[in-house]
N, C-alpha and C. Protein backbone atom coordinates (compact mmCIF):
# COMPACT_ATOMS: atom_id res chain seq x y z
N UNK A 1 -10.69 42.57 -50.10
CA UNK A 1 -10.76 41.15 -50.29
C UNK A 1 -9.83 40.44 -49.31
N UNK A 2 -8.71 40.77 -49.09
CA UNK A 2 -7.79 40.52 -48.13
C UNK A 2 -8.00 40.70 -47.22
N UNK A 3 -9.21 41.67 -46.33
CA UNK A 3 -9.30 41.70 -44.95
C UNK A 3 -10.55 40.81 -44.74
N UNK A 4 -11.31 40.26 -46.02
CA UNK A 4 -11.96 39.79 -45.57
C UNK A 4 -11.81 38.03 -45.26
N UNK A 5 -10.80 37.49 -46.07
CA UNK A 5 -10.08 36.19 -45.92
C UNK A 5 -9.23 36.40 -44.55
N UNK A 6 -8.40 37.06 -44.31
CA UNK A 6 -7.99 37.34 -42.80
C UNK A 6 -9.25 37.16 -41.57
N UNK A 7 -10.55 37.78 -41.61
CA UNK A 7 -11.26 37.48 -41.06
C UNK A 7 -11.91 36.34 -40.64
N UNK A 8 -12.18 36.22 -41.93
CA UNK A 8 -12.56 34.19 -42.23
C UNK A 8 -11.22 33.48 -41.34
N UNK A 9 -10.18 33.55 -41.47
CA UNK A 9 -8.91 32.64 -41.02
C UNK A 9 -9.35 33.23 -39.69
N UNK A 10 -9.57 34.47 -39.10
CA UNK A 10 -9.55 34.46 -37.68
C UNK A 10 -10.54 33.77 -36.59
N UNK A 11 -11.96 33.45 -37.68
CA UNK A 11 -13.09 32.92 -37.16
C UNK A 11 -12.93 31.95 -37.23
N UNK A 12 -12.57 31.16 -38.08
CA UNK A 12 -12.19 29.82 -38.17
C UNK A 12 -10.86 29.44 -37.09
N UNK A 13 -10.10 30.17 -36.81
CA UNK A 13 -8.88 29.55 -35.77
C UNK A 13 -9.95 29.84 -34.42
N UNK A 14 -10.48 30.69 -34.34
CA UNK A 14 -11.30 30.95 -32.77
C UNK A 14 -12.28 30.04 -32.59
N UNK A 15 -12.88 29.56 -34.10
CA UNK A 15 -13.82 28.32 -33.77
C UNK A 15 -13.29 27.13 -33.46
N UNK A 16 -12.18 26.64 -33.98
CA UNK A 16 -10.93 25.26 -33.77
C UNK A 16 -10.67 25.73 -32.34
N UNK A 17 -10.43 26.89 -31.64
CA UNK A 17 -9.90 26.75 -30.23
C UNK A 17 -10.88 26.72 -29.69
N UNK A 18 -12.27 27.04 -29.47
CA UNK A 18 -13.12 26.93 -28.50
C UNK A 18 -13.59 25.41 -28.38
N UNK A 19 -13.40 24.72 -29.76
CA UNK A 19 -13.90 23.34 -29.55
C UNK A 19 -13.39 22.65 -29.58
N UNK A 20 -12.16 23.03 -29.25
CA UNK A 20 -10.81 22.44 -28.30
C UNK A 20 -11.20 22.34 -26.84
N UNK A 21 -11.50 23.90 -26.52
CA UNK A 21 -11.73 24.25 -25.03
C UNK A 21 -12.83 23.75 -24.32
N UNK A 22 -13.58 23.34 -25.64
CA UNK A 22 -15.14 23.02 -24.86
C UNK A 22 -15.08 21.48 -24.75
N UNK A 23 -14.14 20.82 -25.46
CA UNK A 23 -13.30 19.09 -24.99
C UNK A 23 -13.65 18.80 -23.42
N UNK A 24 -14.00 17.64 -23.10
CA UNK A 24 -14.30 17.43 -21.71
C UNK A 24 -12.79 17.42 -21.56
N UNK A 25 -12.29 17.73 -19.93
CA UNK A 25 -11.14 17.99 -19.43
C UNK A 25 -10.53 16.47 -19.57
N UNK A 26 -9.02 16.39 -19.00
CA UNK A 26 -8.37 15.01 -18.31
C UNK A 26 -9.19 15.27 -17.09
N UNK A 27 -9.17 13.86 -16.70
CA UNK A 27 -9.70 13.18 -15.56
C UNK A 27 -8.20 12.94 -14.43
N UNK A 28 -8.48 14.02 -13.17
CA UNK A 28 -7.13 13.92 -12.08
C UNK A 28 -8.03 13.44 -11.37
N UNK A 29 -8.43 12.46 -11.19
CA UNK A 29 -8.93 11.91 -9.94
C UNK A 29 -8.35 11.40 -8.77
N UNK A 30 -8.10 11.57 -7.50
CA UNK A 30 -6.78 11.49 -6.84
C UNK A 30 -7.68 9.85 -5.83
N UNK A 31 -6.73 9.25 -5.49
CA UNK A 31 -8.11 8.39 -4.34
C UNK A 31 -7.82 8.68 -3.25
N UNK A 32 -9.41 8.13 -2.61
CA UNK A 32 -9.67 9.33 -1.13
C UNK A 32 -8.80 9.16 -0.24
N UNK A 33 -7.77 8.52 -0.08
CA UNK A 33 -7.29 8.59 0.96
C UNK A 33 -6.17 9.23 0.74
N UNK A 34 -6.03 9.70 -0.62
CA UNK A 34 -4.47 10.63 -0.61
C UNK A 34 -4.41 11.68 0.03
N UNK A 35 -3.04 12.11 0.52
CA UNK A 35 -2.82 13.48 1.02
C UNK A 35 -2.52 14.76 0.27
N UNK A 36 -2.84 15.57 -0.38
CA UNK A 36 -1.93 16.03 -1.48
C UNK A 36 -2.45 17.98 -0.24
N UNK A 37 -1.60 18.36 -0.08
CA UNK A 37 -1.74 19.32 0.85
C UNK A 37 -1.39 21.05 -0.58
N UNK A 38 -2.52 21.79 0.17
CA UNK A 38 -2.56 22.97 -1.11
C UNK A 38 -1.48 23.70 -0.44
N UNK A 39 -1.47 24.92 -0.37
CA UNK A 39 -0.61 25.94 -0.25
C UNK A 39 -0.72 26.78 0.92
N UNK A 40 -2.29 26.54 1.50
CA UNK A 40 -2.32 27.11 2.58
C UNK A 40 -2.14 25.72 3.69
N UNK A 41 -2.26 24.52 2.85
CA UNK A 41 -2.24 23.50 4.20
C UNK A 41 -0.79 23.10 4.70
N UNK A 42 0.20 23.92 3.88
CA UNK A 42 1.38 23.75 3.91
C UNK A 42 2.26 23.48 5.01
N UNK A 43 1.29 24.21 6.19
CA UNK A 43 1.75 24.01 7.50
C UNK A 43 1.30 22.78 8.30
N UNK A 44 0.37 22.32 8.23
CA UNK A 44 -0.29 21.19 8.31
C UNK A 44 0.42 20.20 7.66
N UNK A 45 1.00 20.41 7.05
CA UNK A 45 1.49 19.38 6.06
C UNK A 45 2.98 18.60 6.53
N UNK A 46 3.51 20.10 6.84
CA UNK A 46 4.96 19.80 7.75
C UNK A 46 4.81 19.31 9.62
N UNK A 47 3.68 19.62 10.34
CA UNK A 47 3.43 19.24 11.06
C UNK A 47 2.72 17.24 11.29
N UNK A 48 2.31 17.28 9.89
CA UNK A 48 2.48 15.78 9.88
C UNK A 48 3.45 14.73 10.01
N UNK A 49 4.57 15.76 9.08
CA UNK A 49 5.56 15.07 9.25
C UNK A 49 6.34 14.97 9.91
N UNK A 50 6.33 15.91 10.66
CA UNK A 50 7.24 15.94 12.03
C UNK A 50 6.59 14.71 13.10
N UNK A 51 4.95 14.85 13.37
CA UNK A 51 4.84 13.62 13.83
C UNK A 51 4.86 12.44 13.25
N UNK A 52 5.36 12.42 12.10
CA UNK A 52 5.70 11.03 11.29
C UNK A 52 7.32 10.47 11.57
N UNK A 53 7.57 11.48 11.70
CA UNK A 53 9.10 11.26 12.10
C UNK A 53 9.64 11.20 13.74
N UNK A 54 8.83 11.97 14.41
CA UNK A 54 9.10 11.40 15.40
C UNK A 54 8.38 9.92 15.98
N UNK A 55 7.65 9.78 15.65
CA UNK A 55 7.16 8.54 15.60
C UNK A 55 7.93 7.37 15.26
N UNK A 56 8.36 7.26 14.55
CA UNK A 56 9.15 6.64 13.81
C UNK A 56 10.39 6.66 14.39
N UNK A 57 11.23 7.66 14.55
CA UNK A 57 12.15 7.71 15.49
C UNK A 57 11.87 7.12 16.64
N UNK A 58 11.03 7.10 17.42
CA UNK A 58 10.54 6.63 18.71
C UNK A 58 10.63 5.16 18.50
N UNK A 59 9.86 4.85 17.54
CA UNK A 59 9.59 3.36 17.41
C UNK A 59 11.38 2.39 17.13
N UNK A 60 11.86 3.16 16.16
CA UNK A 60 13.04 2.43 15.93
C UNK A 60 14.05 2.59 17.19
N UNK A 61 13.76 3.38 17.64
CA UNK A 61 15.07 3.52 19.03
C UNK A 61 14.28 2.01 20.02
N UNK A 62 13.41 2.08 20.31
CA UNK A 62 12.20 1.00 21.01
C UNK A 62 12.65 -0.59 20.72
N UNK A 63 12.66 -0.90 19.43
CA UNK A 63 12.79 -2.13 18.99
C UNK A 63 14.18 -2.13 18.14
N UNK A 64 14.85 -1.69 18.71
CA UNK A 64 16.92 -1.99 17.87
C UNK A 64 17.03 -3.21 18.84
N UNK A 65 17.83 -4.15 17.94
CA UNK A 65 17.84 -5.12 18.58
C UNK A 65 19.00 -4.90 19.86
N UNK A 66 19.62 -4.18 20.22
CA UNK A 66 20.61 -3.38 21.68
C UNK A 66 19.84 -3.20 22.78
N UNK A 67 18.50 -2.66 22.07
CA UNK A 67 17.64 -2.49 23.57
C UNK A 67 17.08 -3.22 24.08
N UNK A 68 17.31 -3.37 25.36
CA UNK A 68 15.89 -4.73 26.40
C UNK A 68 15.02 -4.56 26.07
N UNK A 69 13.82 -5.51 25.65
CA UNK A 69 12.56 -5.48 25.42
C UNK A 69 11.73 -6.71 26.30
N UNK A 70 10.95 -6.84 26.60
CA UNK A 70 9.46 -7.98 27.28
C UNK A 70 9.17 -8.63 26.17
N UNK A 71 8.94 -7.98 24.69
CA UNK A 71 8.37 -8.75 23.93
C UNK A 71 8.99 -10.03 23.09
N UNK A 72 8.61 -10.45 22.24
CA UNK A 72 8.89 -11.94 21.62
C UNK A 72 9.61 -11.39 20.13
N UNK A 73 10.25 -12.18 19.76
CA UNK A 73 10.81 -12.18 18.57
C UNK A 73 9.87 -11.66 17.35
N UNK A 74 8.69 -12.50 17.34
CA UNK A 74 7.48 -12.32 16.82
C UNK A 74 7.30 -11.03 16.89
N UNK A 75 6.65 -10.62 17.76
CA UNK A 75 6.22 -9.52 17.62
C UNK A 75 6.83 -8.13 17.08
N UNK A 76 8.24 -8.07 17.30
CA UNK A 76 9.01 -7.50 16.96
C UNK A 76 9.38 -7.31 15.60
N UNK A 77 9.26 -8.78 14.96
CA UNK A 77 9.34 -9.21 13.82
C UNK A 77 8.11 -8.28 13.14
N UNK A 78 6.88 -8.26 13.25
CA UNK A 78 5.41 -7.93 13.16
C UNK A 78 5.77 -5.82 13.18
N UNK A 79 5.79 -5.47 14.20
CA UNK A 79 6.21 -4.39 14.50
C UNK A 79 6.82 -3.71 12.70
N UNK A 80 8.32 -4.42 13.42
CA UNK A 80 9.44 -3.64 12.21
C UNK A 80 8.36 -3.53 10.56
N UNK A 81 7.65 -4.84 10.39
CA UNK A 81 6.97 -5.34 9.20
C UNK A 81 6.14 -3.54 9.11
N UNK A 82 5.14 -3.08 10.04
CA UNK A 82 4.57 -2.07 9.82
C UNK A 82 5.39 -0.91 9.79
N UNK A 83 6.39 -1.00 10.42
CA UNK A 83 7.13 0.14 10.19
C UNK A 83 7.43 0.79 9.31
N UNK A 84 7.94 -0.52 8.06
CA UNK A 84 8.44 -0.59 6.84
C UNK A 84 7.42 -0.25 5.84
N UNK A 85 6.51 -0.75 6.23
CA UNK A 85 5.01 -0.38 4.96
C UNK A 85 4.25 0.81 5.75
N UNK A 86 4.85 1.39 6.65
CA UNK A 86 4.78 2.97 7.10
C UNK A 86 5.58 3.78 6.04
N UNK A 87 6.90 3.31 6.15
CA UNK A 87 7.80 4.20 5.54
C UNK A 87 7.72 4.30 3.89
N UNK A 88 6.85 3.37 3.28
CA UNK A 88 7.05 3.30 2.12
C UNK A 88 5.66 3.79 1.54
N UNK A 89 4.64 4.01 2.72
CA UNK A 89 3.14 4.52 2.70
C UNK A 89 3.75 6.10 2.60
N UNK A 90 4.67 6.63 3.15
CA UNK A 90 5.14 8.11 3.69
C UNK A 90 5.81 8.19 2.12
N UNK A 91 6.67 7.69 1.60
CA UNK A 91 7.44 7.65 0.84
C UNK A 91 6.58 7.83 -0.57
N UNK A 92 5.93 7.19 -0.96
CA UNK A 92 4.34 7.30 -1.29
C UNK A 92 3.57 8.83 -1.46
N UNK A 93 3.73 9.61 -0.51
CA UNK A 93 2.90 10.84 -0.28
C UNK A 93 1.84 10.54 0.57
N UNK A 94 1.20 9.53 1.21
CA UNK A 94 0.60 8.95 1.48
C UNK A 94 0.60 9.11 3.34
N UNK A 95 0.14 10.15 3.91
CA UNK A 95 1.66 10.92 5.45
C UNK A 95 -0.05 10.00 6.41
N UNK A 96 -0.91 10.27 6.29
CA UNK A 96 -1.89 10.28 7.55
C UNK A 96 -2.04 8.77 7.47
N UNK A 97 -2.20 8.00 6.54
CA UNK A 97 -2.02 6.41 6.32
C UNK A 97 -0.83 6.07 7.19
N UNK A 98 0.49 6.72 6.71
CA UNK A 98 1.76 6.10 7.48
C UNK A 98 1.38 6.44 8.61
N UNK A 99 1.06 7.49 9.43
CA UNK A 99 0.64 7.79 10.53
C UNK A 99 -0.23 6.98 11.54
N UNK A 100 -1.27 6.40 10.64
CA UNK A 100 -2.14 5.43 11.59
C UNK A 100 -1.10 4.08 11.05
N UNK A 101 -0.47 3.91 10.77
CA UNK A 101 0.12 2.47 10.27
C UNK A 101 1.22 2.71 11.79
N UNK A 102 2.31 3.65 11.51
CA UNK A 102 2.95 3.70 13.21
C UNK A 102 2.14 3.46 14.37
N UNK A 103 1.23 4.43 14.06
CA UNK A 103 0.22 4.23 15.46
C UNK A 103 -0.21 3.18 16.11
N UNK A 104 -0.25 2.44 14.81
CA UNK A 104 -1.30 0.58 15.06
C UNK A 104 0.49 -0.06 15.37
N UNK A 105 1.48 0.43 14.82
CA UNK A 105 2.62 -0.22 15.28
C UNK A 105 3.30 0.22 16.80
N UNK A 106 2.72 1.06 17.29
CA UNK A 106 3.16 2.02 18.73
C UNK A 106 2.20 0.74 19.32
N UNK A 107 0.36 0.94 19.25
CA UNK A 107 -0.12 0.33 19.66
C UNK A 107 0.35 -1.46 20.35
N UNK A 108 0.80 -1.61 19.46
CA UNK A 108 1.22 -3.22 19.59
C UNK A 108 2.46 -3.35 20.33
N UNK A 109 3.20 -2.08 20.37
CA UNK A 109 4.59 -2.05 21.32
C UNK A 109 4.37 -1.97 22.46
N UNK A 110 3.32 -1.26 22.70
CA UNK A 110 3.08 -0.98 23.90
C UNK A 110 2.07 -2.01 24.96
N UNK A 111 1.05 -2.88 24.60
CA UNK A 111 0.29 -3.94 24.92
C UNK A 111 1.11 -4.85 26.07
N UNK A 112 0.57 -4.98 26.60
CA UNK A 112 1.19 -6.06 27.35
C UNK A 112 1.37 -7.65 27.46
N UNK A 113 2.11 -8.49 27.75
CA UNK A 113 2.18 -9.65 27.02
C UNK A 113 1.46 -10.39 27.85
């Protein structure tokens, strides 16, 4: 009688977990433009950031206000502005966004007036 109430309790806990398990999942939906790098992209991942950083390095040595520049206050002004919503795009997790955000900020350093 006892092994057969043990049984009952075991079918009954295996039926409560499967229709647990069979619950539609959480929803991780990431948006498309995130970066989230696996385990093999790991290297890829650090190579972004190295050109995120040198980039960035480049750009801030470029526009300190010590160095001669051609360009206008403005623009400079404009510049630093992307820099900053680079760094906070990077800061973010967000590396290939900050990347074209420097880029479009290299771009504009470099133009001619």
């Amino acid at each position: 009688m006892r092994r057969i109430d043990l049984t009952l309790a075991a079918a009954c806990l295996a039926l409560a977990a499967s229709g647990c398990a069979a619950s539609a999942p959480a929803e991780r939906t990431a948006p498309p433009d995130a970066f989230a790098p696996a385990g093999a992209d790991s290297l890829v991942a650090a190579q972004y950031e190295r050109v995120f950083m040198e980039t960035r390095g480049r750009l801030m040595r470029e526009i300190d206000p010590g160095s001669p520049t051609k360009l206008d206050r403005t623009t400079l002004l404009e510049i630093e502005s992307i820099v900053e919503i680079a760094e906070e795009t990077y800061l973010q997790g967000n590396i290939l966004l900050a990347i074209e955000l420097l880029t479009e900020a290299e771009m504009l350093l470099r133009q001619t007036p």
